[in-house]
PDB file of N, CA and C in Angstrom:
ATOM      1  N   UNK A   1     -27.750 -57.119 -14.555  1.00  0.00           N
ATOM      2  CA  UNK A   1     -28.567 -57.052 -13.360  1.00  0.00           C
ATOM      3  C   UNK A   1     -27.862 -57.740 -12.193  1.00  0.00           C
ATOM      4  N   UNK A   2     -27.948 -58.761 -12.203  1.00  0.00           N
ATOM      5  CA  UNK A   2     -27.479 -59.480 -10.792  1.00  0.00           C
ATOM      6  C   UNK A   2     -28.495 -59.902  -9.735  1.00  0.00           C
ATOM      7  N   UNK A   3     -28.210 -60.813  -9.296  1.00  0.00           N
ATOM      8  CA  UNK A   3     -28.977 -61.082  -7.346  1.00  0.00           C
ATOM      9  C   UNK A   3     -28.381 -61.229  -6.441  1.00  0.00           C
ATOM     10  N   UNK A   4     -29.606 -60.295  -5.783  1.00  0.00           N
ATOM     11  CA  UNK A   4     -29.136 -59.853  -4.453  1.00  0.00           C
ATOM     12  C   UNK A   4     -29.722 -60.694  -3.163  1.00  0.00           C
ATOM     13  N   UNK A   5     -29.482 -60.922  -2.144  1.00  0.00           N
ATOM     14  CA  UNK A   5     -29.462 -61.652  -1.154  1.00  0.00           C
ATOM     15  C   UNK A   5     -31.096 -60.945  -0.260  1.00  0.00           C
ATOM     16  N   UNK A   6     -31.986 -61.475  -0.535  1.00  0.00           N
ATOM     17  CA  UNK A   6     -32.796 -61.129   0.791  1.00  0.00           C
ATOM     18  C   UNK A   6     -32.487 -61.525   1.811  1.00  0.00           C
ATOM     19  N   UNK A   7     -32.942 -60.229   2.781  1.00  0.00           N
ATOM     20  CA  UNK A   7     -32.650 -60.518   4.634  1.00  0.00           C
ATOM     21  C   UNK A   7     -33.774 -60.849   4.993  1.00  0.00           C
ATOM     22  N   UNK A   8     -34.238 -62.125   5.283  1.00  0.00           N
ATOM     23  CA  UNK A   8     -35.565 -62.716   5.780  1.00  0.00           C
ATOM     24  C   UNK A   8     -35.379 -62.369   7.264  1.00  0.00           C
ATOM     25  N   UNK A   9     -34.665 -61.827   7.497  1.00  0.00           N
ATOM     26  CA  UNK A   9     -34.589 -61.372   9.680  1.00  0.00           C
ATOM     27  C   UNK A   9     -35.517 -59.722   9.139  1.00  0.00           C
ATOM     28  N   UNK A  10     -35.272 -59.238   8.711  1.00  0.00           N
ATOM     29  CA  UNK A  10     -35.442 -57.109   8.962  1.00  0.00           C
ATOM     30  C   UNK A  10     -36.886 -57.420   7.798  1.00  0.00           C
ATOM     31  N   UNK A  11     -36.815 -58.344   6.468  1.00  0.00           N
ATOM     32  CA  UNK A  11     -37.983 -58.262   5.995  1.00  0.00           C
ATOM     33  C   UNK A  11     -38.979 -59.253   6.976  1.00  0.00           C
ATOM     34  N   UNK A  12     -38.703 -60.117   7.778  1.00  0.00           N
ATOM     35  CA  UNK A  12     -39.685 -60.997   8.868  1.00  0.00           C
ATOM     36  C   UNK A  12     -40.279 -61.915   7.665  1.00  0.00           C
ATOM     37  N   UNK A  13     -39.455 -62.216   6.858  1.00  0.00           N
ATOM     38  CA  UNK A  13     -40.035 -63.464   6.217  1.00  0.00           C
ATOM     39  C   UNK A  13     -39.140 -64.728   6.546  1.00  0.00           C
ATOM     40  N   UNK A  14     -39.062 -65.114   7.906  1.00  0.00           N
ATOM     41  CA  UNK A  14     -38.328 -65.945   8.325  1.00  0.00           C
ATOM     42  C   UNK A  14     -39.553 -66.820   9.808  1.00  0.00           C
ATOM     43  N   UNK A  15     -39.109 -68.456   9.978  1.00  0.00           N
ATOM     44  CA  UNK A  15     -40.125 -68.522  11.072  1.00  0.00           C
ATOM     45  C   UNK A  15     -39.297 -68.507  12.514  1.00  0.00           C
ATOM     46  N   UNK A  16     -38.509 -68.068  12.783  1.00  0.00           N
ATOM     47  CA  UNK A  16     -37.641 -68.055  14.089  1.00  0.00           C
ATOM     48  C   UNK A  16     -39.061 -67.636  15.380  1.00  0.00           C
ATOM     49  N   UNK A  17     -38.893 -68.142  16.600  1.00  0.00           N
ATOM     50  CA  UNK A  17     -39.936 -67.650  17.313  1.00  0.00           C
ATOM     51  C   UNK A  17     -39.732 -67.074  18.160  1.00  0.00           C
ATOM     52  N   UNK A  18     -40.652 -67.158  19.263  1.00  0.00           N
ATOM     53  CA  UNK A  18     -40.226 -65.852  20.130  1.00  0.00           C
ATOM     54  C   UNK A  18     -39.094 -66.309  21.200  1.00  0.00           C
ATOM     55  N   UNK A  19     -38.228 -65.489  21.732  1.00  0.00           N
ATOM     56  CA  UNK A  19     -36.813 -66.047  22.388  1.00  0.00           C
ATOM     57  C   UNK A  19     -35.862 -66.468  21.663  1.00  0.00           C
ATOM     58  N   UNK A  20     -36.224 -66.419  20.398  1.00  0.00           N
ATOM     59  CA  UNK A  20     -35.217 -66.648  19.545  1.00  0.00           C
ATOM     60  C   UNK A  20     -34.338 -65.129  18.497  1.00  0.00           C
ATOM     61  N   UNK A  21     -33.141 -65.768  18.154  1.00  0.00           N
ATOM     62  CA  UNK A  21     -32.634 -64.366  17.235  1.00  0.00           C
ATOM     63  C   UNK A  21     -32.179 -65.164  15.973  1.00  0.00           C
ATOM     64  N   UNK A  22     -33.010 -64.543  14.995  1.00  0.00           N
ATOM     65  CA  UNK A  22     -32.897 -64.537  13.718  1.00  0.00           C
ATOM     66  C   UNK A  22     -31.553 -63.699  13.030  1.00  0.00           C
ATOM     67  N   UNK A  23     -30.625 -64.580  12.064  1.00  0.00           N
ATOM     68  CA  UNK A  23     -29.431 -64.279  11.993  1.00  0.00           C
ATOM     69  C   UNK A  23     -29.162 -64.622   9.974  1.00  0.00           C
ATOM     70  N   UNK A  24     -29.391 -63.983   9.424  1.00  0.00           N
ATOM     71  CA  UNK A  24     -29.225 -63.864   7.629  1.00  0.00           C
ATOM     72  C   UNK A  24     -27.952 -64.559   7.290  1.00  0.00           C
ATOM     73  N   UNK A  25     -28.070 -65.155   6.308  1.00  0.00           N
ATOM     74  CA  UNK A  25     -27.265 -65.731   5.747  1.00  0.00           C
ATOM     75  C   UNK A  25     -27.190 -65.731   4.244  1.00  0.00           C
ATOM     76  N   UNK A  26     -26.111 -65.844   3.087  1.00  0.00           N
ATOM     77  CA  UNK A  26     -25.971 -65.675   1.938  1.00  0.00           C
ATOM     78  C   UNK A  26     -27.591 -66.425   1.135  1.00  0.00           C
ATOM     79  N   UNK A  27     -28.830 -66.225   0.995  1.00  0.00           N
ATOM     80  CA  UNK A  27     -29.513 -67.015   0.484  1.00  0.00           C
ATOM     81  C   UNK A  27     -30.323 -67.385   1.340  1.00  0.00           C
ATOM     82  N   UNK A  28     -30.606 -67.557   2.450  1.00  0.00           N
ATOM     83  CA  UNK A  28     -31.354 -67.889   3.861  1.00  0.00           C
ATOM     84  C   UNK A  28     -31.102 -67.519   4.724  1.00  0.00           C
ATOM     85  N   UNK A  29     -31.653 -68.026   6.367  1.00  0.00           N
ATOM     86  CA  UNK A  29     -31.538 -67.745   7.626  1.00  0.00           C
ATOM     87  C   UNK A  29     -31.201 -68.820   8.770  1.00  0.00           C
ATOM     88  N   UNK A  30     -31.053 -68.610   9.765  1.00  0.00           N
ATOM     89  CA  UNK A  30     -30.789 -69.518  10.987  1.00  0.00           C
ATOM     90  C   UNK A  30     -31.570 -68.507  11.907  1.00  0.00           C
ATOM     91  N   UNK A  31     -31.982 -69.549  12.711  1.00  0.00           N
ATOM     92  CA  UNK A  31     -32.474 -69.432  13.705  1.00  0.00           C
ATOM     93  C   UNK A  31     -31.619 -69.933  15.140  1.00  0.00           C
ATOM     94  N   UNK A  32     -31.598 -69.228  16.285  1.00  0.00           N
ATOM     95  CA  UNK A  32     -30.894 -69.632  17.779  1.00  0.00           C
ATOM     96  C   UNK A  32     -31.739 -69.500  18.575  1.00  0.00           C
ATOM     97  N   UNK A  33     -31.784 -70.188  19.499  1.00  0.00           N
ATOM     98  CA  UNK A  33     -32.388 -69.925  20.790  1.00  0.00           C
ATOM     99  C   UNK A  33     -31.761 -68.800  21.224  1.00  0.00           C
ATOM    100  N   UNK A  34     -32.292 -67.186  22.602  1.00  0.00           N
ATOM    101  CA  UNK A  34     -31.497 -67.272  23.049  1.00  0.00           C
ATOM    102  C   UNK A  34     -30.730 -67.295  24.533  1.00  0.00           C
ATOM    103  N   UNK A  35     -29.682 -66.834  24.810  1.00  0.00           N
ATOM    104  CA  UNK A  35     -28.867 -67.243  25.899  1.00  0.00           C
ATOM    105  C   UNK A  35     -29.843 -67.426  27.105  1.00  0.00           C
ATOM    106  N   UNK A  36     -30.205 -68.303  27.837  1.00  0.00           N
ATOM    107  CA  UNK A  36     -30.936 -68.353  28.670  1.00  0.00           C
ATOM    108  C   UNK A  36     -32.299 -69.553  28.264  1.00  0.00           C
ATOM    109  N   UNK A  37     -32.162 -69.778  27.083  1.00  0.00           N
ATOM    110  CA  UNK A  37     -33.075 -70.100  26.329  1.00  0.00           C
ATOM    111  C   UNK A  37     -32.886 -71.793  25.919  1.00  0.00           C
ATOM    112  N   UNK A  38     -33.702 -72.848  25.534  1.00  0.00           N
ATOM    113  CA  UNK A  38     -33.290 -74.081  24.693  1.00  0.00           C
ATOM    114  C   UNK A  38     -34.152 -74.304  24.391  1.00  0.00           C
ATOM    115  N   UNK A  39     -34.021 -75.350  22.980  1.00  0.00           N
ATOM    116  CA  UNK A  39     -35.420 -75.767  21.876  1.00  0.00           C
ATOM    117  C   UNK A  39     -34.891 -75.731  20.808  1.00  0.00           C
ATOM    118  N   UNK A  40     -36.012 -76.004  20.222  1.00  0.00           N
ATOM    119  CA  UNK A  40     -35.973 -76.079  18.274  1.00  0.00           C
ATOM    120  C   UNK A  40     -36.509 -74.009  18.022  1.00  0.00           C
ATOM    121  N   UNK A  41     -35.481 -73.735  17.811  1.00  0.00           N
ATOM    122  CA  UNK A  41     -36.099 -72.319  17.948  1.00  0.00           C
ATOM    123  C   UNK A  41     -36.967 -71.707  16.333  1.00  0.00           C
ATOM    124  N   UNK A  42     -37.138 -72.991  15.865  1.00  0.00           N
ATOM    125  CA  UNK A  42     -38.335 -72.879  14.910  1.00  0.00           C
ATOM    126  C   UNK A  42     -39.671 -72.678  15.020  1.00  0.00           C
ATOM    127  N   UNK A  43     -39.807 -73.717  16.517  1.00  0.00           N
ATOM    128  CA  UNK A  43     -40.610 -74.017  17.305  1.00  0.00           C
ATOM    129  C   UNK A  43     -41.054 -73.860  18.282  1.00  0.00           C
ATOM    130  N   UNK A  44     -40.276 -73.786  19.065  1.00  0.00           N
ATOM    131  CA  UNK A  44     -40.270 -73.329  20.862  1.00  0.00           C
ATOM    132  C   UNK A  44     -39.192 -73.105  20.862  1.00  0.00           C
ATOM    133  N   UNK A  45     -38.859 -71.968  21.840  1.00  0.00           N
ATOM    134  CA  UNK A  45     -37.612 -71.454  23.010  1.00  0.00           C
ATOM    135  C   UNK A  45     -38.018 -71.763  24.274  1.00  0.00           C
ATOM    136  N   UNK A  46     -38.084 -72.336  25.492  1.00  0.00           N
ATOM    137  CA  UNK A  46     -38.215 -72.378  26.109  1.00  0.00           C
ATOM    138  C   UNK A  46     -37.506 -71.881  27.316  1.00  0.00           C
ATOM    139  N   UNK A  47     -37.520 -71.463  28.295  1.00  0.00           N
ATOM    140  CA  UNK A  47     -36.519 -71.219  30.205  1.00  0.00           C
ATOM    141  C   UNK A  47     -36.278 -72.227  29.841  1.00  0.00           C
ATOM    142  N   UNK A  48     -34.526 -71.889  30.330  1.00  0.00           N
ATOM    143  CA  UNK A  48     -33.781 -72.696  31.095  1.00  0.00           C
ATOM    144  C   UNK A  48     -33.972 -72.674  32.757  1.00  0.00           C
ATOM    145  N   UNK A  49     -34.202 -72.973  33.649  1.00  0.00           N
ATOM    146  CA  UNK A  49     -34.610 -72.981  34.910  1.00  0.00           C
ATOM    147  C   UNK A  49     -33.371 -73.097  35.548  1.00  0.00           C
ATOM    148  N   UNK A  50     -32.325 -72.248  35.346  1.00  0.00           N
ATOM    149  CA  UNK A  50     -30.875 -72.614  36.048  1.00  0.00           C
ATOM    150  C   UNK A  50     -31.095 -72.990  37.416  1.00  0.00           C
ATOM    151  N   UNK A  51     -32.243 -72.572  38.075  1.00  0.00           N
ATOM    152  CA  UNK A  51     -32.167 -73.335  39.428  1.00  0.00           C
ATOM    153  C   UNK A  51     -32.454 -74.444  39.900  1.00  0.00           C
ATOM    154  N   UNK A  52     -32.959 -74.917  39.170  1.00  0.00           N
ATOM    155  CA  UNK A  52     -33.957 -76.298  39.524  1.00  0.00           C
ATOM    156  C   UNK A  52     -32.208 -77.342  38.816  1.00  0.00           C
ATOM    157  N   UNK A  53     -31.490 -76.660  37.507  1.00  0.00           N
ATOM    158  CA  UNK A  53     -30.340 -77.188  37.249  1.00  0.00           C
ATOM    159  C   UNK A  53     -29.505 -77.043  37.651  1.00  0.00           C
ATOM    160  N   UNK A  54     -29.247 -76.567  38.688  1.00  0.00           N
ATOM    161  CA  UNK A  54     -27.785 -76.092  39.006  1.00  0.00           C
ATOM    162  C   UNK A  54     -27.081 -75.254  38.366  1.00  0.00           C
ATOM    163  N   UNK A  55     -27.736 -74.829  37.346  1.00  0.00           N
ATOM    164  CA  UNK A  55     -26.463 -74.059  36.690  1.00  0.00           C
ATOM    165  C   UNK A  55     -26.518 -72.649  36.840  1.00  0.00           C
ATOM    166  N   UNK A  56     -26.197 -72.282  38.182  1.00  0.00           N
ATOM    167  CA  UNK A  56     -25.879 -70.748  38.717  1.00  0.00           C
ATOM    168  C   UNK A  56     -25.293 -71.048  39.931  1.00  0.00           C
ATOM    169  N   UNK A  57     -24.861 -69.803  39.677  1.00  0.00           N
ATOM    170  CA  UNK A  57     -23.358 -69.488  40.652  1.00  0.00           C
ATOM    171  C   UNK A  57     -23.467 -68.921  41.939  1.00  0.00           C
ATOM    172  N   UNK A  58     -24.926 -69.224  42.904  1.00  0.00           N
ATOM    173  CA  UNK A  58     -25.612 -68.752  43.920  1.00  0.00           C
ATOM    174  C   UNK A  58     -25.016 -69.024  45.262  1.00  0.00           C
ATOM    175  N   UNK A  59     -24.559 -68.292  45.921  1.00  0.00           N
ATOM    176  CA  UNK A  59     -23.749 -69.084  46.837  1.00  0.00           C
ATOM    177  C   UNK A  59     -24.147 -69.804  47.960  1.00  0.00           C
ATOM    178  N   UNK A  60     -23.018 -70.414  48.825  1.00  0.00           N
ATOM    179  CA  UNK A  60     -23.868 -71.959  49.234  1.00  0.00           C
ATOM    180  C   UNK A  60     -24.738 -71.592  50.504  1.00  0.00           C
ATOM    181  N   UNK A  61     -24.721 -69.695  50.778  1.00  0.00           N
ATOM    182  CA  UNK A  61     -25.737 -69.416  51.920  1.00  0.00           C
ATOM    183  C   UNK A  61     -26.672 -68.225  51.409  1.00  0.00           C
ATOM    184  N   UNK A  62     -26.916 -68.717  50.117  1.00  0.00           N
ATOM    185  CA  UNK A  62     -28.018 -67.918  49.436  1.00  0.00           C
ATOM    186  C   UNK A  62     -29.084 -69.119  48.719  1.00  0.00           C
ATOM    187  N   UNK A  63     -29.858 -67.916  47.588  1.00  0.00           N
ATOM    188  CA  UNK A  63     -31.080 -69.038  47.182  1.00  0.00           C
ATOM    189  C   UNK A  63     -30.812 -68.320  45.735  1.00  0.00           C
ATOM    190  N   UNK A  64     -31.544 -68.911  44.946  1.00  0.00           N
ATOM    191  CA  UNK A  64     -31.771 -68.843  43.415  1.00  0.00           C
ATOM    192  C   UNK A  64     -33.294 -68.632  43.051  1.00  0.00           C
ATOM    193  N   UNK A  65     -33.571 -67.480  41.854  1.00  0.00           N
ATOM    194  CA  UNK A  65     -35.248 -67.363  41.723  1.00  0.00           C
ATOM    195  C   UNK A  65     -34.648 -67.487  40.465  1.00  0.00           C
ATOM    196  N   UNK A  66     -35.510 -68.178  39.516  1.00  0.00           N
ATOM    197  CA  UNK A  66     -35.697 -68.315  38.069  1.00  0.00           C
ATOM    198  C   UNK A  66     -36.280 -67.317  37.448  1.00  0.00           C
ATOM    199  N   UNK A  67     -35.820 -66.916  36.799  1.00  0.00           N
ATOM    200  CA  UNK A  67     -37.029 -65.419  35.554  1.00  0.00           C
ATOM    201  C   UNK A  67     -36.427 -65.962  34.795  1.00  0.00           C
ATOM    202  N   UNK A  68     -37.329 -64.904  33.301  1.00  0.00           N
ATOM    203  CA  UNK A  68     -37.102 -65.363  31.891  1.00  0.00           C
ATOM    204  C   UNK A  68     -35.770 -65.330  31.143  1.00  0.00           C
ATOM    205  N   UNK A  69     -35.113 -66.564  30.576  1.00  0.00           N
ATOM    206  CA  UNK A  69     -34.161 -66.129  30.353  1.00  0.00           C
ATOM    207  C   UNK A  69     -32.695 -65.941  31.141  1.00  0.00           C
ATOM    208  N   UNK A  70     -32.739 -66.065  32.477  1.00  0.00           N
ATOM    209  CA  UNK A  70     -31.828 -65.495  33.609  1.00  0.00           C
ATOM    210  C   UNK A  70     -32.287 -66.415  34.964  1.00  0.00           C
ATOM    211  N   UNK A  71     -31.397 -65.732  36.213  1.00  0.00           N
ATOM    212  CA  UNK A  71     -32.153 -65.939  37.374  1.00  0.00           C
ATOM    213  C   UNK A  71     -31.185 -65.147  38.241  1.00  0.00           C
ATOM    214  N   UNK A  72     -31.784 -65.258  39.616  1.00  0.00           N
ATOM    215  CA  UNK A  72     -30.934 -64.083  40.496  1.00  0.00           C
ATOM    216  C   UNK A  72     -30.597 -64.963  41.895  1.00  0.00           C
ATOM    217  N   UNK A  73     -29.555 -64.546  42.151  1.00  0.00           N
ATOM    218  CA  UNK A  73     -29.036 -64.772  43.660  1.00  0.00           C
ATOM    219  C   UNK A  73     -29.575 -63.589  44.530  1.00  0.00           C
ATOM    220  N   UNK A  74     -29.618 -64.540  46.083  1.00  0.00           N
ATOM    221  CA  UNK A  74     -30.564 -63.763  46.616  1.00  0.00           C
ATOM    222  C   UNK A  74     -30.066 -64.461  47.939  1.00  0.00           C
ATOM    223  N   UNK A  75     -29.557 -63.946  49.190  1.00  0.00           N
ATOM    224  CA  UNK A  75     -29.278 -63.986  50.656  1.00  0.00           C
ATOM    225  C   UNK A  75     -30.261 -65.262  51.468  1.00  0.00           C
ATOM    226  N   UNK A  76     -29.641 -66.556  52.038  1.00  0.00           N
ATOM    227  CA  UNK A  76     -30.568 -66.629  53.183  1.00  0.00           C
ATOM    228  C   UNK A  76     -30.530 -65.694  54.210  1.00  0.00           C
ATOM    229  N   UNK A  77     -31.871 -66.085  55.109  1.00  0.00           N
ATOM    230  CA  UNK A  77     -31.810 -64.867  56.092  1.00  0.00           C
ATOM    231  C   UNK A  77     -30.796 -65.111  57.088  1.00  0.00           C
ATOM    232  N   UNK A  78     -30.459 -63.765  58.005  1.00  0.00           N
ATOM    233  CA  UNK A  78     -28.830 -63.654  58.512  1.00  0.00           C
ATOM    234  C   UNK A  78     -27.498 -63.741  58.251  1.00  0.00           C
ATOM    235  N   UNK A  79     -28.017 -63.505  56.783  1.00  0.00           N
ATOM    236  CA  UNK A  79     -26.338 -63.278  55.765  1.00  0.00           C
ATOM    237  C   UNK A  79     -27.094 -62.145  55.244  1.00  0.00           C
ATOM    238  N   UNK A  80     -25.900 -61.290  54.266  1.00  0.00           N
ATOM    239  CA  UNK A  80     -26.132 -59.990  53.119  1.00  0.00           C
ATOM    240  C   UNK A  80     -25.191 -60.276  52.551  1.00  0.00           C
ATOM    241  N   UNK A  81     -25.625 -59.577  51.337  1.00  0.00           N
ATOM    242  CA  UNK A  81     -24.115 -59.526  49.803  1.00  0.00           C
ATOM    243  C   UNK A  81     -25.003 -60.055  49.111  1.00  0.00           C
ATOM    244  N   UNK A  82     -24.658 -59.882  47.989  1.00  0.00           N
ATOM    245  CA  UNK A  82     -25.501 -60.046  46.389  1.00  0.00           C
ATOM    246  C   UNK A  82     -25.997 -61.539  45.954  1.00  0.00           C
ATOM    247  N   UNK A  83     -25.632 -62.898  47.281  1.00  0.00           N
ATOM    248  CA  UNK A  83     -26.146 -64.344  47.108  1.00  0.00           C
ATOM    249  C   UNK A  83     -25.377 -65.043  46.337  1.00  0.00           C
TER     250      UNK A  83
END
C-alpha cells in the first residue's frame, strides 16, 4: 500500500485565512500572508497601508491612496503622469 501525502490547501482542511495563500507541504501546510499583506496569517492578514508608511514609490508632486493589498499614485493638481 503506501502513504500518500494529503493537500490540506485544494482539500481546505487547513486554517490559513483570508489574504492569506495556503502552500502544501510533505505531511502538512504553511500558511503566508499575502504580498501587500502582514500578520499571523493563521489569524489575521491585515493592509499594509504603504502610505501612511512610506513604502511607495509616489512621486514627490503626487499623492498616494491605500486599497487592499496595494495602493496607487495619483498627480497633485497642475502636474499629469501616472504620480
Amino acid at each position: 500500500m503506501g502513504c500518500v501525502n494529503t493537500d490540506e490547501c485544494i482539500s481546505n482542511a487547513h486554517t490559513c485565512v483570508e489574504w492569506s495563500d495556503c502552500t502544501d507541504t510533505p505531511g502538512s501546510y504553511e500558511c503566508t500572508c499575502r504580498s501587500g499583506f502582514e500578520g499571523v496569517p493563521t489569524i489575521l492578514c491585515q493592509n499594509i497601508n504603504e502610505c501612511a508608511t512610506r513604502e511607495n514609490d509616489c512621486h514627490e508632486f503626487g499623492y498616494c491612496v491605500d486599497n487592499y493589498g496595494s495602493f496607487e499614485c495619483y498627480c497633485l493638481d497642475g502636474f499629469r503622469g501616472s504620480g
